[in-house]
PDB file of N, CA and C in Angstrom:
ATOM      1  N   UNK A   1      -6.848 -78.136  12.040  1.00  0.00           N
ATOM      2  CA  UNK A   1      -7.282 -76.812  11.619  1.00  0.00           C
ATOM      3  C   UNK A   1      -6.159 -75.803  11.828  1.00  0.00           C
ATOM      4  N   UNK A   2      -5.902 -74.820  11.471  1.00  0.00           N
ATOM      5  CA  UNK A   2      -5.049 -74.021  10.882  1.00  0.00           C
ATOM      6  C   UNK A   2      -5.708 -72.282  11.276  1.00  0.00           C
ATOM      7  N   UNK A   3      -5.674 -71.662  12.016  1.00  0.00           N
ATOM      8  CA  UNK A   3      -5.872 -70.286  11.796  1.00  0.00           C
ATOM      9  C   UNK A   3      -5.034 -69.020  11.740  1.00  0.00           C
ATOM     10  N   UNK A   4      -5.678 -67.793  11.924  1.00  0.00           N
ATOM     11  CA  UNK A   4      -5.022 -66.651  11.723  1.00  0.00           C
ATOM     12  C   UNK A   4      -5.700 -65.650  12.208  1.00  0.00           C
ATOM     13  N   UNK A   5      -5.410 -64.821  12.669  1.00  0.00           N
ATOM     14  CA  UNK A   5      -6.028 -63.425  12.880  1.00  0.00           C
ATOM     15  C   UNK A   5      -5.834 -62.416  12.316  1.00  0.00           C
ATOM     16  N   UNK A   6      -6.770 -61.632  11.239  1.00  0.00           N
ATOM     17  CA  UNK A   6      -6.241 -60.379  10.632  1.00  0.00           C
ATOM     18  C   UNK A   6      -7.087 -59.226  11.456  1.00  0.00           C
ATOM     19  N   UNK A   7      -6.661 -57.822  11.652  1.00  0.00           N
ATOM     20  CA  UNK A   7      -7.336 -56.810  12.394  1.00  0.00           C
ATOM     21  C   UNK A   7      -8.266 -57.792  13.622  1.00  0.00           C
ATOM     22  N   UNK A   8      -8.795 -58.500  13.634  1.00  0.00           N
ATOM     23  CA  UNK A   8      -9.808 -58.799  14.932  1.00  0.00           C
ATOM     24  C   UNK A   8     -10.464 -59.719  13.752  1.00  0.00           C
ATOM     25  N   UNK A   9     -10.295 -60.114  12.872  1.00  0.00           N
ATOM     26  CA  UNK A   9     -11.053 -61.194  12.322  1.00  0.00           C
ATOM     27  C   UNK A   9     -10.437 -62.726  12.122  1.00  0.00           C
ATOM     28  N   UNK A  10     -11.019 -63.907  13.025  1.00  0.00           N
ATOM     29  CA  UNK A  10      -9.905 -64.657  13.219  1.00  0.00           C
ATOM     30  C   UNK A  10     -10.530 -65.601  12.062  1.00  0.00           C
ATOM     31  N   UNK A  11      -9.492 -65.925  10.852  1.00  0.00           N
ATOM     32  CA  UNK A  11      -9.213 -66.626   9.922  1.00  0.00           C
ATOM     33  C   UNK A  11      -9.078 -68.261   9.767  1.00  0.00           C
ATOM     34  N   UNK A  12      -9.778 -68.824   9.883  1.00  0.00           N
ATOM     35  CA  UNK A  12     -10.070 -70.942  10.353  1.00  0.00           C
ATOM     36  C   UNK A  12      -9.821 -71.463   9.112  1.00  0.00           C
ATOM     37  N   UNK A  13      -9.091 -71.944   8.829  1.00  0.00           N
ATOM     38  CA  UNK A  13      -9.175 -73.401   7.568  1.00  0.00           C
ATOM     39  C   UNK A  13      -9.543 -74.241   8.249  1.00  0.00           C
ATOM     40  N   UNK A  14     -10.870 -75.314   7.983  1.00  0.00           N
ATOM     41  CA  UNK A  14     -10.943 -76.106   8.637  1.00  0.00           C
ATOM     42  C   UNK A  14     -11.299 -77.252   7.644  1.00  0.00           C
ATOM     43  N   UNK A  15     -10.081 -78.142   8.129  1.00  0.00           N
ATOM     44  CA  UNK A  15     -10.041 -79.429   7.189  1.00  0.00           C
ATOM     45  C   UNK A  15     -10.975 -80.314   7.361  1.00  0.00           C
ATOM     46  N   UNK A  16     -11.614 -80.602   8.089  1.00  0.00           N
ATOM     47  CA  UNK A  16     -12.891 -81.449   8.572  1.00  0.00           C
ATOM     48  C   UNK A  16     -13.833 -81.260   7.477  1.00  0.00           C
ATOM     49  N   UNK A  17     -14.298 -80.476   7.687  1.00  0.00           N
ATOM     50  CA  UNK A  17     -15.610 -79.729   6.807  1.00  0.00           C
ATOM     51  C   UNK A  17     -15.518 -79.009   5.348  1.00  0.00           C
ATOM     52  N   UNK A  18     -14.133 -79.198   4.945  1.00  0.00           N
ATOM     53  CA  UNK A  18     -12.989 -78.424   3.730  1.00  0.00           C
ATOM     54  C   UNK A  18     -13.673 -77.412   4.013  1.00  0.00           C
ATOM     55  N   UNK A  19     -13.703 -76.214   4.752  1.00  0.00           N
ATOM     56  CA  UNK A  19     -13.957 -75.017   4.484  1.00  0.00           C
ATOM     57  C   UNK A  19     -13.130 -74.196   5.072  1.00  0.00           C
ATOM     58  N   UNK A  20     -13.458 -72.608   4.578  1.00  0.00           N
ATOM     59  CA  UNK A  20     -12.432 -71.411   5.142  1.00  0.00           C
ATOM     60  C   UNK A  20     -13.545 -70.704   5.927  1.00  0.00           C
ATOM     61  N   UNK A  21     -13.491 -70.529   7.473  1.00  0.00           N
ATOM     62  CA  UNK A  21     -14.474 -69.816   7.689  1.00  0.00           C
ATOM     63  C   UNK A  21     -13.867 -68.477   8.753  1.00  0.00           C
ATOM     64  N   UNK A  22     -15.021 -67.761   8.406  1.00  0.00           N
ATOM     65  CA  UNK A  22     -14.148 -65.961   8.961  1.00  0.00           C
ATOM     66  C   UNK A  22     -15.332 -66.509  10.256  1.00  0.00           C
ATOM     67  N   UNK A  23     -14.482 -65.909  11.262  1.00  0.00           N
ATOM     68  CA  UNK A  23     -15.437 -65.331  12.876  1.00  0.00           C
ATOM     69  C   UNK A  23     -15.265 -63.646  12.996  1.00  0.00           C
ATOM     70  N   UNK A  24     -16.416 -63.244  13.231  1.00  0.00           N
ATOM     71  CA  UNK A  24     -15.921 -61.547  13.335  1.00  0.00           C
ATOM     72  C   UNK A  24     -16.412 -61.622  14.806  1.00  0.00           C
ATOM     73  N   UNK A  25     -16.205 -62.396  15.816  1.00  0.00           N
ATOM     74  CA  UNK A  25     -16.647 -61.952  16.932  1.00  0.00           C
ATOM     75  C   UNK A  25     -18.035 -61.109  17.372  1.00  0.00           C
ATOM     76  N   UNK A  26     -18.726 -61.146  16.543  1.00  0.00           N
ATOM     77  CA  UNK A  26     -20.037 -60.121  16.842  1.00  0.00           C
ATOM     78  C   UNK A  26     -20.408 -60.437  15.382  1.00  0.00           C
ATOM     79  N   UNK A  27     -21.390 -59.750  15.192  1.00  0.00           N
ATOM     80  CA  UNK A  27     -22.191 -59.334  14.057  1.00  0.00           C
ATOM     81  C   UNK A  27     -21.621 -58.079  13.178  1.00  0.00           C
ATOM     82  N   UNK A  28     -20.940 -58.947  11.969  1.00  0.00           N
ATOM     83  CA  UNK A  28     -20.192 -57.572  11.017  1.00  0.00           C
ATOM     84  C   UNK A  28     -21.111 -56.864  10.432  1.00  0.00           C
ATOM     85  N   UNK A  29     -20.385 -55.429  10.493  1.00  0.00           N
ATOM     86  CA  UNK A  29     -21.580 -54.264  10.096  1.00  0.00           C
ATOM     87  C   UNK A  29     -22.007 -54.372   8.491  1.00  0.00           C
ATOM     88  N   UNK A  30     -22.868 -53.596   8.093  1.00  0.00           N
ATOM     89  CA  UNK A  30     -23.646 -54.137   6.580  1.00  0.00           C
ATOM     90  C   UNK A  30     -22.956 -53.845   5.478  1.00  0.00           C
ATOM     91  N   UNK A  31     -21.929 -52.724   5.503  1.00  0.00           N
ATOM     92  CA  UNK A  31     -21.033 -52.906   4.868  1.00  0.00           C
ATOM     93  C   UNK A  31     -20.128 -54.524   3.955  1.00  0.00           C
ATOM     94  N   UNK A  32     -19.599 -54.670   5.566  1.00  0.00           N
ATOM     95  CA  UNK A  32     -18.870 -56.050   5.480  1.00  0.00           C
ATOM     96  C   UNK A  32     -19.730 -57.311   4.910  1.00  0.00           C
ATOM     97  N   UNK A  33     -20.952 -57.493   5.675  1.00  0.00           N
ATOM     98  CA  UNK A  33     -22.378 -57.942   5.105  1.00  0.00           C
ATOM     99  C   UNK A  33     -22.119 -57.891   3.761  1.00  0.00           C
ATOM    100  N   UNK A  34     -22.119 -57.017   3.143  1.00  0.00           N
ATOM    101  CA  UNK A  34     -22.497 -57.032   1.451  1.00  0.00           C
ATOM    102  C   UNK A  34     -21.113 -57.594   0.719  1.00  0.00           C
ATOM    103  N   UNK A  35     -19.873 -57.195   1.437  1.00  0.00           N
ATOM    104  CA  UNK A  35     -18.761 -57.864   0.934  1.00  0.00           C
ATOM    105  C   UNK A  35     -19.067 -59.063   0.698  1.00  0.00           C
ATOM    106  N   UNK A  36     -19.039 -59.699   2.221  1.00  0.00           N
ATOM    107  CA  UNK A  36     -19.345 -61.309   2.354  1.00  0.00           C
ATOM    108  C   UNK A  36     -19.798 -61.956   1.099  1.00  0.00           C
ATOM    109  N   UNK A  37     -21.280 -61.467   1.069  1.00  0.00           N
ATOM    110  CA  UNK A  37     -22.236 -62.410   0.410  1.00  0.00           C
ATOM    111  C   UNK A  37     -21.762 -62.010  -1.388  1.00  0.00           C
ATOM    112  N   UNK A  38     -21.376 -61.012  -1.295  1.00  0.00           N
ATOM    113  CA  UNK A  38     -20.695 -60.325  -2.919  1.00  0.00           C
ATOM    114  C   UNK A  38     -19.638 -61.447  -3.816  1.00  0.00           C
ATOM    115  N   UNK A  39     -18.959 -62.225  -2.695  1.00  0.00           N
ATOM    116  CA  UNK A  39     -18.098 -63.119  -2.687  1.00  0.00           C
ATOM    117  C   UNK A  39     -18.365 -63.935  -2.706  1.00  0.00           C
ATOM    118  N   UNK A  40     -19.512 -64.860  -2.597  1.00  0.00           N
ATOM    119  CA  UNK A  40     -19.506 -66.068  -2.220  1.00  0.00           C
ATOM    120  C   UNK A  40     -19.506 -66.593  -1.199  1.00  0.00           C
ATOM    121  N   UNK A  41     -19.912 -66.183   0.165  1.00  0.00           N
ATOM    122  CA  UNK A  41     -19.498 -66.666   1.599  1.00  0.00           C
ATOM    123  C   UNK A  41     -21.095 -66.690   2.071  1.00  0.00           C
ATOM    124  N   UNK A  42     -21.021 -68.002   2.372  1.00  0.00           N
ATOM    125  CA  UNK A  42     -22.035 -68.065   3.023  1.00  0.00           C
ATOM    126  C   UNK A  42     -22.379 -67.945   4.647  1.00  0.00           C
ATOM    127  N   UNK A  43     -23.705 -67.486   5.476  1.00  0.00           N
ATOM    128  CA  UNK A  43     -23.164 -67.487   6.854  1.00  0.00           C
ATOM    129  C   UNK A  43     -23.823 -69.430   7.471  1.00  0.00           C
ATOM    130  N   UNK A  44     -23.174 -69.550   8.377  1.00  0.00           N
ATOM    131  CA  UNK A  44     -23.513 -70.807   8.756  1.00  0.00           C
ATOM    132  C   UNK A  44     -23.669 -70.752   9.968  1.00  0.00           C
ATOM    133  N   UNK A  45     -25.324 -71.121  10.262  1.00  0.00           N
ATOM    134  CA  UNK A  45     -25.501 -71.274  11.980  1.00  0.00           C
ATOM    135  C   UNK A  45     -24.882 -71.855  13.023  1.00  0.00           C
ATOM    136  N   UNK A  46     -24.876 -73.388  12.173  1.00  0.00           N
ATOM    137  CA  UNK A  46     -24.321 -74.246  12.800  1.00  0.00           C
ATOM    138  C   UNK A  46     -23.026 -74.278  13.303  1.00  0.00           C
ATOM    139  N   UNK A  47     -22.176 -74.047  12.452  1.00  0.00           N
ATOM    140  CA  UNK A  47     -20.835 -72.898  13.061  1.00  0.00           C
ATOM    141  C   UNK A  47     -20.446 -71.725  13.262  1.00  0.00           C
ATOM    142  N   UNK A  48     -21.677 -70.992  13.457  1.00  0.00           N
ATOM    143  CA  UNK A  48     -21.442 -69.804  13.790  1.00  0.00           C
ATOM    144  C   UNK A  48     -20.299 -68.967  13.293  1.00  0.00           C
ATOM    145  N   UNK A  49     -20.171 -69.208  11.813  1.00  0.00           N
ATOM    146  CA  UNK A  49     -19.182 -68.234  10.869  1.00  0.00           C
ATOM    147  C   UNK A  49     -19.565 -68.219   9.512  1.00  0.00           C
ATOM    148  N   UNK A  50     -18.858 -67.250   8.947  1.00  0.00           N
ATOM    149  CA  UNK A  50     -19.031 -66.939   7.025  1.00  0.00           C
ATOM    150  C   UNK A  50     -18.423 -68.291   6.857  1.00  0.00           C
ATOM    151  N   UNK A  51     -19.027 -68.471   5.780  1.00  0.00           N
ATOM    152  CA  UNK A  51     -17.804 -70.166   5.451  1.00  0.00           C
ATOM    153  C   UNK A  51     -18.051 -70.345   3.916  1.00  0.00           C
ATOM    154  N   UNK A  52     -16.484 -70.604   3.404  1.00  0.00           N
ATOM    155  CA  UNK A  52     -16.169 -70.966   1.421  1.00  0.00           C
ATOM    156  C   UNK A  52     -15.677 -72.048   1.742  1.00  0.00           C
ATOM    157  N   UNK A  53     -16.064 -72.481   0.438  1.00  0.00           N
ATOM    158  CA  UNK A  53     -14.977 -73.976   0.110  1.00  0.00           C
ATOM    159  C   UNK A  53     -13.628 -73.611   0.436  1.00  0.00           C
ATOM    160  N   UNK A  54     -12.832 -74.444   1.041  1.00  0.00           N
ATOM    161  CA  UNK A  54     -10.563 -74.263   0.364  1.00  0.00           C
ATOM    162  C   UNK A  54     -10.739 -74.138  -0.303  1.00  0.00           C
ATOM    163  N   UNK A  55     -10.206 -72.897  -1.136  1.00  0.00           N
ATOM    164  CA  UNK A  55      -9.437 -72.972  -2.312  1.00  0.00           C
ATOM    165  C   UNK A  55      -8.729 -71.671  -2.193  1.00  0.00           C
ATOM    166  N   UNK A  56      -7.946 -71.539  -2.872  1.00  0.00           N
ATOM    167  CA  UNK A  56      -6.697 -70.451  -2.910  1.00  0.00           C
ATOM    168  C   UNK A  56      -7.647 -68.820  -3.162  1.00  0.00           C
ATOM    169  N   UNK A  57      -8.325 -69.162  -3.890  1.00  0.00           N
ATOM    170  CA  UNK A  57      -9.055 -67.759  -4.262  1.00  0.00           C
ATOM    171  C   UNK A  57     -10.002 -67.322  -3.288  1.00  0.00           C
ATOM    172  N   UNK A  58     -10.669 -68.764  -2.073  1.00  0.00           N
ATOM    173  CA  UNK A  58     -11.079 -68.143  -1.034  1.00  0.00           C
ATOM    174  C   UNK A  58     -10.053 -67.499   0.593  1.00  0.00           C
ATOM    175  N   UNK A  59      -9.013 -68.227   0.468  1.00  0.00           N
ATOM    176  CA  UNK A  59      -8.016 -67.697   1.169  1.00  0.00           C
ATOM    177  C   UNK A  59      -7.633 -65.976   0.966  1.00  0.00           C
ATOM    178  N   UNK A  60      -7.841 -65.514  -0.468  1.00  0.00           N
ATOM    179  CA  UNK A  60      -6.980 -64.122  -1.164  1.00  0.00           C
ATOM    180  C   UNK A  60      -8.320 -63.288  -0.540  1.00  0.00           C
ATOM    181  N   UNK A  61      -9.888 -64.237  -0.823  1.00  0.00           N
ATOM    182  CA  UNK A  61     -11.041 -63.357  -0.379  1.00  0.00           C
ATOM    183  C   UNK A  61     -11.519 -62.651   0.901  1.00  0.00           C
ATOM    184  N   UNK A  62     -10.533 -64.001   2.042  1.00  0.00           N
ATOM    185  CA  UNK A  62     -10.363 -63.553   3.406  1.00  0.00           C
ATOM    186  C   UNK A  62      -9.640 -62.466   3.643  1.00  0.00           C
ATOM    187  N   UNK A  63      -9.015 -62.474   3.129  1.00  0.00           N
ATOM    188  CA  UNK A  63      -7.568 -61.547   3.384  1.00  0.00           C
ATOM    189  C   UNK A  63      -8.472 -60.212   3.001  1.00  0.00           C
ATOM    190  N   UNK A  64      -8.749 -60.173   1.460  1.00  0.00           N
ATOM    191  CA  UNK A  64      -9.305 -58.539   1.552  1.00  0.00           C
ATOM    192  C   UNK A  64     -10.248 -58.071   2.227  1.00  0.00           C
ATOM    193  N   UNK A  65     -11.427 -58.908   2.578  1.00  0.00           N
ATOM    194  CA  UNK A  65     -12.204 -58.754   3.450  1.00  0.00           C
ATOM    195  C   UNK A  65     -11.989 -58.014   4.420  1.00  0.00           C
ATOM    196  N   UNK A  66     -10.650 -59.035   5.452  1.00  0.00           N
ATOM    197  CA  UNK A  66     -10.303 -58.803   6.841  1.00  0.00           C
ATOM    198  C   UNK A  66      -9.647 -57.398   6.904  1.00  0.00           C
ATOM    199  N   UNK A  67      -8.820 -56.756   5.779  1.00  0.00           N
ATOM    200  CA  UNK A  67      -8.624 -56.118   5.259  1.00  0.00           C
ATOM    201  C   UNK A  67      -8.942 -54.695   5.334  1.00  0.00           C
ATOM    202  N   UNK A  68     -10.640 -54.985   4.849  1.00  0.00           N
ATOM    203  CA  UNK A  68     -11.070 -53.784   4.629  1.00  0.00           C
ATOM    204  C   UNK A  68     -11.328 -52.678   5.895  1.00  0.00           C
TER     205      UNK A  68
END
């Protein structure tokens, strides 16, 4: 696995599971909420993060997100 941290949002590729998943450390406000799901990101209990398939266009989606 592979990560990153942008502003306080730490960024996971995780090859196991092929997914990209965001941790916001807490519960992101509803704002960010509506980004998320606007995109395609689903939240996942079981790992306790937003999580997309790999792919390049979900990598560009993290970024603006973390971003905002």
């Amino acid at each position: 696995n592979e990560s990153v941290t942008v502003n306080g949002v730490e960024i996971v590729t995780n090859y196991e599971i092929e997914r990209i998943q965001m941790l916001f450390g807490g519960k992101p406000d509803a704002e960010t909420i509506g980004m998320l799901k606007g995109a395609g990101w689903n939240w996942s209990p079981r790992n306790k993060a937003w999580q997309r398939m790999i792919t390049d266009a979900t990598m560009r989606s993290a970024m603006k997100i973390a971003n905002a």
